[in-house]
N, C-alpha and C. Protein backbone atom coordinates (compact mmCIF):
# COMPACT_ATOMS: atom_id res chain seq x y z
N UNK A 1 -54.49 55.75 105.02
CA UNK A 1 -55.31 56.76 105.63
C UNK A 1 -54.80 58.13 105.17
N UNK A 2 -55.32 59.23 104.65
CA UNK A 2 -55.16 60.58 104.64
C UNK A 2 -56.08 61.31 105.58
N UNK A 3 -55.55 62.32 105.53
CA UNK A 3 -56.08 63.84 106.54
C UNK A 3 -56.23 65.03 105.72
N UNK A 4 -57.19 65.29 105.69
CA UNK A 4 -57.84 66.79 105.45
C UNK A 4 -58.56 67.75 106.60
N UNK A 5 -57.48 68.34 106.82
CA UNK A 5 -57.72 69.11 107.85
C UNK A 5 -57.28 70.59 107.82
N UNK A 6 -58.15 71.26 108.90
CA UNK A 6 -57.62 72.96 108.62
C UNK A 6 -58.14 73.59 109.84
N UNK A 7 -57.49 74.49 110.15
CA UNK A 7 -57.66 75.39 111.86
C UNK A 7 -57.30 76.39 111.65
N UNK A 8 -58.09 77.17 111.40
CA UNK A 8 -58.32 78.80 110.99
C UNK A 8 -58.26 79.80 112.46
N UNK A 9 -57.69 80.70 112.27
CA UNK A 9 -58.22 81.80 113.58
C UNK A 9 -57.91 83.10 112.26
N UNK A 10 -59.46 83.33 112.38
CA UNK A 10 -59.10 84.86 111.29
C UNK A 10 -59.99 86.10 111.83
N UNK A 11 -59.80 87.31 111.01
CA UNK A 11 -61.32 87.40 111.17
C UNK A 11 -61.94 87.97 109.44
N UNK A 12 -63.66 88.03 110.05
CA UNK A 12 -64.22 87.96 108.56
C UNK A 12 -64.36 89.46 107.97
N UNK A 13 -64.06 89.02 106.84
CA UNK A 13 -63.82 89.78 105.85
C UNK A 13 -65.38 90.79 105.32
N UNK A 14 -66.46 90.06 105.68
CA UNK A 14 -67.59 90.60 105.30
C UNK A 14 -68.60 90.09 105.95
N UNK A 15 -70.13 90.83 105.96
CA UNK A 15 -71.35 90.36 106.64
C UNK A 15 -70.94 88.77 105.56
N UNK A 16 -71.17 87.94 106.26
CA UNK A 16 -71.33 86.54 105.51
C UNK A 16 -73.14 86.56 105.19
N UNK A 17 -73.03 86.00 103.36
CA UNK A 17 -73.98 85.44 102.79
C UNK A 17 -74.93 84.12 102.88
N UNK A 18 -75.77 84.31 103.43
CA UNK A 18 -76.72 82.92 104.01
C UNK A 18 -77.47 82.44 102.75
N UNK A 19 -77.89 81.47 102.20
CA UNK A 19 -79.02 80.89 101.05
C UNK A 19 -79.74 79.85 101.67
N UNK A 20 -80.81 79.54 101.12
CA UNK A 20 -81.48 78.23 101.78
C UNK A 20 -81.46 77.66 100.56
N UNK A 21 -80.76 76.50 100.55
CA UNK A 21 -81.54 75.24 99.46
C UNK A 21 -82.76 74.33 100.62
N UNK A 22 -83.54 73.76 99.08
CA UNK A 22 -84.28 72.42 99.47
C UNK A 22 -84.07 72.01 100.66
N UNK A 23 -84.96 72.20 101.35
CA UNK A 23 -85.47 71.31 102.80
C UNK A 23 -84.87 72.36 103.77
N UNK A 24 -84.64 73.50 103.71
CA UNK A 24 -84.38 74.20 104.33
C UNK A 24 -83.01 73.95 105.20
N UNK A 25 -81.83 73.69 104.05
CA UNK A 25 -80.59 73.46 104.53
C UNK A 25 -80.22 74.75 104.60
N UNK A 26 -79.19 75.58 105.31
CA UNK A 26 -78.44 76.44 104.88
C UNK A 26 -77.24 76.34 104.49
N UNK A 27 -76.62 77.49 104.10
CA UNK A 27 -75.43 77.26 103.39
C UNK A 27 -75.45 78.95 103.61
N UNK A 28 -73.95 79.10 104.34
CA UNK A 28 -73.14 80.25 105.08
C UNK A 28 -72.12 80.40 104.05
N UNK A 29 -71.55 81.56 103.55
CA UNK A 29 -69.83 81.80 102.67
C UNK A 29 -69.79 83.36 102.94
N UNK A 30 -68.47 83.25 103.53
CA UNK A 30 -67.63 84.44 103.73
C UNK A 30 -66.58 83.86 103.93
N UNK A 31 -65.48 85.39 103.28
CA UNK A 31 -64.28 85.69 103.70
C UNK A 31 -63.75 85.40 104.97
N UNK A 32 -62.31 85.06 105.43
CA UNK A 32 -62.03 84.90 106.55
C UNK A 32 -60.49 85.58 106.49
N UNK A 33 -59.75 86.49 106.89
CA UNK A 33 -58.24 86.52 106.70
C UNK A 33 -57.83 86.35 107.92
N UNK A 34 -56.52 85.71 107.81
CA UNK A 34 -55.40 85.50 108.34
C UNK A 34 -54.29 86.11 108.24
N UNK A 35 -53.52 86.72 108.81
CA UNK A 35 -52.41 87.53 108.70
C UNK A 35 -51.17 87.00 109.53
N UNK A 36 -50.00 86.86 109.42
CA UNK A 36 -48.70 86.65 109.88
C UNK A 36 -47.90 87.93 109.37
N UNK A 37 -47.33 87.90 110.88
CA UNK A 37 -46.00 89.35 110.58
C UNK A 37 -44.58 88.62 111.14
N UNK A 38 -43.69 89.25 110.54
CA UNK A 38 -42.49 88.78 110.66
C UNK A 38 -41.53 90.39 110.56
N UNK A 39 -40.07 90.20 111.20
CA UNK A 39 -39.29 91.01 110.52
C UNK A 39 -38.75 90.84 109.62
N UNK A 40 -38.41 91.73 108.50
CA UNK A 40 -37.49 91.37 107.18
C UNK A 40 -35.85 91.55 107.48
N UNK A 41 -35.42 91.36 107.24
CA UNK A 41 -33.67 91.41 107.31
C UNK A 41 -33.54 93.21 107.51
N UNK A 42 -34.06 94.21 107.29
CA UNK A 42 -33.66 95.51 106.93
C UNK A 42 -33.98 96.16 108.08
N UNK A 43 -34.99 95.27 109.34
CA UNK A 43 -35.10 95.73 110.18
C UNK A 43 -36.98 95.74 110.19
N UNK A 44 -37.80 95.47 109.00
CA UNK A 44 -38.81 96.38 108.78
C UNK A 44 -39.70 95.58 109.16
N UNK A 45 -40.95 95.95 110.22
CA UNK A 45 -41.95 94.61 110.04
C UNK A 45 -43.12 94.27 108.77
N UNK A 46 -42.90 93.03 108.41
CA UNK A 46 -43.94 92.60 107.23
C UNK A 46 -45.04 92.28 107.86
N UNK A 47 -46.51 92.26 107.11
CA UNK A 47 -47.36 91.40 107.13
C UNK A 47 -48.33 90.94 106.37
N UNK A 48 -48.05 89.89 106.29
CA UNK A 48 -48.80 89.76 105.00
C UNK A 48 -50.06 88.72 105.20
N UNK A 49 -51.20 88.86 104.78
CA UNK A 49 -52.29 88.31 104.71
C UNK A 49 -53.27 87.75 103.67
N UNK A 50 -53.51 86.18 104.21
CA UNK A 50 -54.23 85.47 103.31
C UNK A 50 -55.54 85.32 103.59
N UNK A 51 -56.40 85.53 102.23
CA UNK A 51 -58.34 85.45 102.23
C UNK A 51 -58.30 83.53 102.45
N UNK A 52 -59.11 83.60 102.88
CA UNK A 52 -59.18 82.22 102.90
C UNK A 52 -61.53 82.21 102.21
N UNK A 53 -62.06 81.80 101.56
CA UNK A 53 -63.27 81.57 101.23
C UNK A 53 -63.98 80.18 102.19
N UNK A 54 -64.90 80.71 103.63
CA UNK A 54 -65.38 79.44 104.14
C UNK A 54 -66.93 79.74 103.77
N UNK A 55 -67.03 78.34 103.66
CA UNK A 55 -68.50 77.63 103.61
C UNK A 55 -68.96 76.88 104.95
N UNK A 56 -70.22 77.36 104.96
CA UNK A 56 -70.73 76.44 106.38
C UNK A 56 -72.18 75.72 106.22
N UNK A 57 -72.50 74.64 106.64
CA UNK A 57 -73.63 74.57 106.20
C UNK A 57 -74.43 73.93 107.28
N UNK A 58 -75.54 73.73 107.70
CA UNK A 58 -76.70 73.25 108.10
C UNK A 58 -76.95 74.36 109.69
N UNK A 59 -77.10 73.52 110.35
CA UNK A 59 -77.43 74.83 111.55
C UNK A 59 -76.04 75.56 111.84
N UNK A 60 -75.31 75.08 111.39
CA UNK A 60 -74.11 76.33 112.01
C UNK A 60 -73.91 77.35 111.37
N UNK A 61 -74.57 77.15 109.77
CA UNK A 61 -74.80 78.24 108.89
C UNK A 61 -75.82 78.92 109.73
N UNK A 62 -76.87 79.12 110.18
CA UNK A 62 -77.81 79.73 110.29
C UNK A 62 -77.14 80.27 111.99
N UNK A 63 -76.56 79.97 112.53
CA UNK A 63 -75.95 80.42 113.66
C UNK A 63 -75.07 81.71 113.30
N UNK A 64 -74.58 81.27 112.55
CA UNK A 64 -73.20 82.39 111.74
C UNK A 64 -74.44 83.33 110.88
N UNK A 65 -75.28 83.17 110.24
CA UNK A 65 -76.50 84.12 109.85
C UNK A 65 -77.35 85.46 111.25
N UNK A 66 -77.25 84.17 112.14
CA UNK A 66 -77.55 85.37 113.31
C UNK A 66 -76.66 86.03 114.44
N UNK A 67 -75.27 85.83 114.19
CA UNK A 67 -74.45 86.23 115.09
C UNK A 67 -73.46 86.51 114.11
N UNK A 68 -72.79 86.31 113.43
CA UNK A 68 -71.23 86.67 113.40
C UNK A 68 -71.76 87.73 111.55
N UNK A 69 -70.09 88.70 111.87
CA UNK A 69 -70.88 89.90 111.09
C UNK A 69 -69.24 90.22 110.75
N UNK A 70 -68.85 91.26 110.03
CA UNK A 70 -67.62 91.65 109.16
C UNK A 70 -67.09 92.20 110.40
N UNK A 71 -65.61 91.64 110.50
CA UNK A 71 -64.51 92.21 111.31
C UNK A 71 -64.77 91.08 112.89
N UNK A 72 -65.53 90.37 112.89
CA UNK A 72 -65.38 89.58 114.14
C UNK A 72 -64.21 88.50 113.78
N UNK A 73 -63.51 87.71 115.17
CA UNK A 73 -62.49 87.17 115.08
C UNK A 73 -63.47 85.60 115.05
N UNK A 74 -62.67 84.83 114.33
CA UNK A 74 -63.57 83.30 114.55
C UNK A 74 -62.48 82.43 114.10
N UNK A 75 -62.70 81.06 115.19
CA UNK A 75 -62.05 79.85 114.94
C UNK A 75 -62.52 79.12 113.85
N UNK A 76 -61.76 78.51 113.06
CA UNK A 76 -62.83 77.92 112.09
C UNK A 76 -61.69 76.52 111.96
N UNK A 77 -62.69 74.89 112.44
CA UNK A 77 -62.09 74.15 112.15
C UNK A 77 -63.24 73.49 111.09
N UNK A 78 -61.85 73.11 109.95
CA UNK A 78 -62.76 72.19 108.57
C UNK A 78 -61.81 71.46 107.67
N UNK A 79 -62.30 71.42 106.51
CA UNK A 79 -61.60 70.45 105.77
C UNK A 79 -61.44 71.36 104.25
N UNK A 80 -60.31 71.03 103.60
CA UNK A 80 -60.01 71.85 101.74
C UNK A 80 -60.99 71.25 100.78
N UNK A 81 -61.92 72.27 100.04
CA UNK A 81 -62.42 71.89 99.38
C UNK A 81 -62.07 72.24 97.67
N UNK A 82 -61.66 71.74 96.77
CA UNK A 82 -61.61 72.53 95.67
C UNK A 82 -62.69 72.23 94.54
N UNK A 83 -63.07 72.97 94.05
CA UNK A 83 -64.65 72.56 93.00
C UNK A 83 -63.65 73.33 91.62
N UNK A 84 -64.58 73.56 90.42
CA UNK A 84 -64.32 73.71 89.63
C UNK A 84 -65.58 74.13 88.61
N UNK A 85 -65.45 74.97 87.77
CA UNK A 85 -66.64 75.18 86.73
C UNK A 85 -66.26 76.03 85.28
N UNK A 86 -67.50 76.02 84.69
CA UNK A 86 -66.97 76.96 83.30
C UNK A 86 -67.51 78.06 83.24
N UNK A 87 -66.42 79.55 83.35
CA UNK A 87 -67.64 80.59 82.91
C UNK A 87 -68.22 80.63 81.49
N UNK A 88 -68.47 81.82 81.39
CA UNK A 88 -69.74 82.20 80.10
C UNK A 88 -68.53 82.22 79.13
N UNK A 89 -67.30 82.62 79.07
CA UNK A 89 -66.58 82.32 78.03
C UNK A 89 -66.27 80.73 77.40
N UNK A 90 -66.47 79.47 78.57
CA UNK A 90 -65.99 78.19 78.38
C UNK A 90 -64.57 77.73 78.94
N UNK A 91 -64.00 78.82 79.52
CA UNK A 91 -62.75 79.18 80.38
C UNK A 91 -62.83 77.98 81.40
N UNK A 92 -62.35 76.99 82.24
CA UNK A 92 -62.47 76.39 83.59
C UNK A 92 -62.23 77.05 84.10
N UNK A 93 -62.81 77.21 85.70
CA UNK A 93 -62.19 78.13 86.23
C UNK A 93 -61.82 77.04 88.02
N UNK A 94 -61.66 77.84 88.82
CA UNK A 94 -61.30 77.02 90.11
C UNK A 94 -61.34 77.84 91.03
N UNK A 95 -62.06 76.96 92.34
CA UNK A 95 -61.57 77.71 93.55
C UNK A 95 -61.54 76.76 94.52
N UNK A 96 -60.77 77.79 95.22
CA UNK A 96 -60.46 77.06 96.74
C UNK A 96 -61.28 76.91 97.92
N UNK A 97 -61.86 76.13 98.78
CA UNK A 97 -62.66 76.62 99.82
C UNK A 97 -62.37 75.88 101.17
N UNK A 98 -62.71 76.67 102.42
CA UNK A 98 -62.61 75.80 103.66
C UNK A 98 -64.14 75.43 103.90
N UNK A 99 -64.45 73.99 103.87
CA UNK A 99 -65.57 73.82 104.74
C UNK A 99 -65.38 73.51 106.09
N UNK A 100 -65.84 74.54 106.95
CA UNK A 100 -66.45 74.55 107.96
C UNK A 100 -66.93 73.30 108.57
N UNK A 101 -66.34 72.38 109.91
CA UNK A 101 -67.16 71.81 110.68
C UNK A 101 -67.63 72.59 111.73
N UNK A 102 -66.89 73.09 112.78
CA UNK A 102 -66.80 73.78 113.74
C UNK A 102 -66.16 74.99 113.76
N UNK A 103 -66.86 76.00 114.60
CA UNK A 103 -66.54 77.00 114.85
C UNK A 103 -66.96 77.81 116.12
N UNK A 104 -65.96 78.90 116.53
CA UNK A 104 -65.93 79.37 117.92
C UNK A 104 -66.27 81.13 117.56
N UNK A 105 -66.82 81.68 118.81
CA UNK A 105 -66.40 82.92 118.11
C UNK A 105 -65.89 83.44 118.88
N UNK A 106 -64.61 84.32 119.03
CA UNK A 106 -63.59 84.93 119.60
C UNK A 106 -63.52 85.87 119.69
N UNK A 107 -62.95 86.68 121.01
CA UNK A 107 -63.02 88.30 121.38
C UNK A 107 -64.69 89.05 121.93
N UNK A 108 -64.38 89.98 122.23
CA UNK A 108 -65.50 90.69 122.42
C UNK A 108 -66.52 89.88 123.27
N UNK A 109 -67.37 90.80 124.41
CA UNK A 109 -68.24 90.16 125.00
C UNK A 109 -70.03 89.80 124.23
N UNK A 110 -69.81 90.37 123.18
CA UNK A 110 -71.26 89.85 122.45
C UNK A 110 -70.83 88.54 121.81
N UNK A 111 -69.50 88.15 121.05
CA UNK A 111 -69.31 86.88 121.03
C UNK A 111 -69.17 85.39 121.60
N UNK A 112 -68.64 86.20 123.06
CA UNK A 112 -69.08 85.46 124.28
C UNK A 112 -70.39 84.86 124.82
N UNK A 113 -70.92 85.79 124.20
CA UNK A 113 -72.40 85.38 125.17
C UNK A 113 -73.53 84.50 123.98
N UNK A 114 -72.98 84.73 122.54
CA UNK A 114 -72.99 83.46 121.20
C UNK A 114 -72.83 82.21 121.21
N UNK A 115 -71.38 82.30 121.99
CA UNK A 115 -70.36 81.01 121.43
C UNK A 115 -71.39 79.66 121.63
N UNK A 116 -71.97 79.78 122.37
CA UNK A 116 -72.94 78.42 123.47
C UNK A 116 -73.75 77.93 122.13
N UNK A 117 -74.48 79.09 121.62
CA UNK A 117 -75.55 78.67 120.33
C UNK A 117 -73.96 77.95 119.02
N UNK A 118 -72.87 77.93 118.87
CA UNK A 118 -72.40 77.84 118.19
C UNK A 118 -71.67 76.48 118.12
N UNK A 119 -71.23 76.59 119.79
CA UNK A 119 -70.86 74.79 120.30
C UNK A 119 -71.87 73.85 120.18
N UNK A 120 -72.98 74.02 121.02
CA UNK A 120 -74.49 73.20 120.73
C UNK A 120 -74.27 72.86 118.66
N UNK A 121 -74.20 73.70 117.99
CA UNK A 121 -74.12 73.04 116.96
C UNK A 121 -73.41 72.61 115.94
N UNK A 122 -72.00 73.14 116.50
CA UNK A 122 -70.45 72.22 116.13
C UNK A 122 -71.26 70.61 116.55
N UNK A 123 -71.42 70.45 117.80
CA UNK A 123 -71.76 68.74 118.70
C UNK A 123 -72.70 68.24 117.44
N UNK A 124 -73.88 69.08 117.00
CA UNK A 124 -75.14 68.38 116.31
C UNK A 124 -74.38 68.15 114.88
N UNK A 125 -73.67 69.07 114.53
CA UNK A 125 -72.79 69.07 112.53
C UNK A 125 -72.31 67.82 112.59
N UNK A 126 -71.09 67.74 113.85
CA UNK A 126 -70.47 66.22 113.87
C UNK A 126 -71.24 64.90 113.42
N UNK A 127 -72.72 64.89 114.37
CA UNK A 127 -73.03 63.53 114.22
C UNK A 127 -73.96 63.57 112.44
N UNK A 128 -74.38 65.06 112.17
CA UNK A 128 -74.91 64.83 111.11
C UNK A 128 -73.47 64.28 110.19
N UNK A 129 -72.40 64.90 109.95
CA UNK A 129 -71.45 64.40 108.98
C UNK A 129 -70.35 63.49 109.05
N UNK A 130 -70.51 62.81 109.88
CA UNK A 130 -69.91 61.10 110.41
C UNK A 130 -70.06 60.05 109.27
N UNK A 131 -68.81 60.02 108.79
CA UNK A 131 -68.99 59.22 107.35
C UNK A 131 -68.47 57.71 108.60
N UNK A 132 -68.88 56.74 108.25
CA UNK A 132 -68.63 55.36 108.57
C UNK A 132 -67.53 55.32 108.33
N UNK A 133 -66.02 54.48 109.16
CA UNK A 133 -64.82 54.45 108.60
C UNK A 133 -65.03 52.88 108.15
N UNK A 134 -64.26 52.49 107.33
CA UNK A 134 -64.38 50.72 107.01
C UNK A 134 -63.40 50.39 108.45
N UNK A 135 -63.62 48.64 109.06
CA UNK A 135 -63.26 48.34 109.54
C UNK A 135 -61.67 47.84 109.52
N UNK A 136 -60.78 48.26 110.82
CA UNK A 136 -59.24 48.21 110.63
C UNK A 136 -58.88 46.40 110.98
N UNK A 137 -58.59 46.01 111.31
CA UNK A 137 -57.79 44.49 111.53
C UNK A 137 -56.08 44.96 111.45
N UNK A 138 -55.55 45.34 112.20
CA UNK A 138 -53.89 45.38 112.47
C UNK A 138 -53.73 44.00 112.11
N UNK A 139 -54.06 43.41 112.61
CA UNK A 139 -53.67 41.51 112.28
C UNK A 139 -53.48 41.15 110.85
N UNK A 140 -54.95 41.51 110.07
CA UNK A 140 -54.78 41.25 109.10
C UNK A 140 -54.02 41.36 107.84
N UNK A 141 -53.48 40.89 106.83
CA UNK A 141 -52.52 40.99 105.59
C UNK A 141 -53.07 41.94 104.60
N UNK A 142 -52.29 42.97 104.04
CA UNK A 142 -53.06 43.36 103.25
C UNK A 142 -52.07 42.89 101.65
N UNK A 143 -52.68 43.49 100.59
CA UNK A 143 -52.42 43.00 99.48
C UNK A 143 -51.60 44.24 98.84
N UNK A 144 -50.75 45.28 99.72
CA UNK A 144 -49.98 46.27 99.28
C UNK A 144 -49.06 45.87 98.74
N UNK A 145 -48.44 46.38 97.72
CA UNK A 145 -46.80 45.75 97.18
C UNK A 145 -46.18 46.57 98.00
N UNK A 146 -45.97 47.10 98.76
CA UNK A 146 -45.01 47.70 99.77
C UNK A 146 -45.56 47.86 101.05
């Protein structure tokens, strides 16, 4: 069994970009940062902060299209995605991404009074992206060399 997992609390970096493909899916991407501070040995406080690139897609994209906007705080639970392509030179290139299952939105009372449209469709994303697990048997032998 592996785990791909990720639990974000950031906030966004920009109005997030909405597209519709075919059949009227959406598809949500924005920035998200995260920041940690620490002291350094000299006395001084650091902080340093990571972009993180999330993707969201089907109604929770279009939720995040009508509510959440640059500088709001948001939970974001999902999974690492990495893709890959060629630019116009023939270069590979790579990136990193969080997809988005669920998400909350945090702070402020206009996010509050959101979050409801946002849970309602964390619940609906789940059952759309429920991959079947194969069946376990503890009993059974498996054919591992270790």
């Amino acid at each position: 069994m592996s785990v791909n997992k990720v639990i974000l609390v950031g906030n966004v970096g920009r109005d997030p970009e909405v597209r519709y493909l075919d059949k009227d899916v959406a598809v949500a991407n924005f920035p998200l940062a995260t920041s940690e501070s620490y002291t350094a040995k000299n006395g001084e406080k650091v902080t340093t902060t990571e972009w993180h690139n999330i993707v969201i897609w089907r109604g929770l994209a279009k939720v995040v299209e009508q509510y959440v906007k640059k500088g709001d705080r948001l939970y974001i639970e999902g999974r690492i995605r990495t893709r890959s392509w060629e630019d116009k030179e023939g270069n590979k290139r790579y990136t990193t991404e969080i997809y988005g299952d669920n998400m909350e939105m945090l702070g402020g009372s206009r996010n509050q009074q959101n979050n409801n449209a946002s849970q309602q469709q964390n619940a609906q994303n789940q059952q759309e992206n429920q991959v079947s697990e194969p069946d376990f048997n503890p009993n059974e032998e498996d054919d591992l060399p270790f």
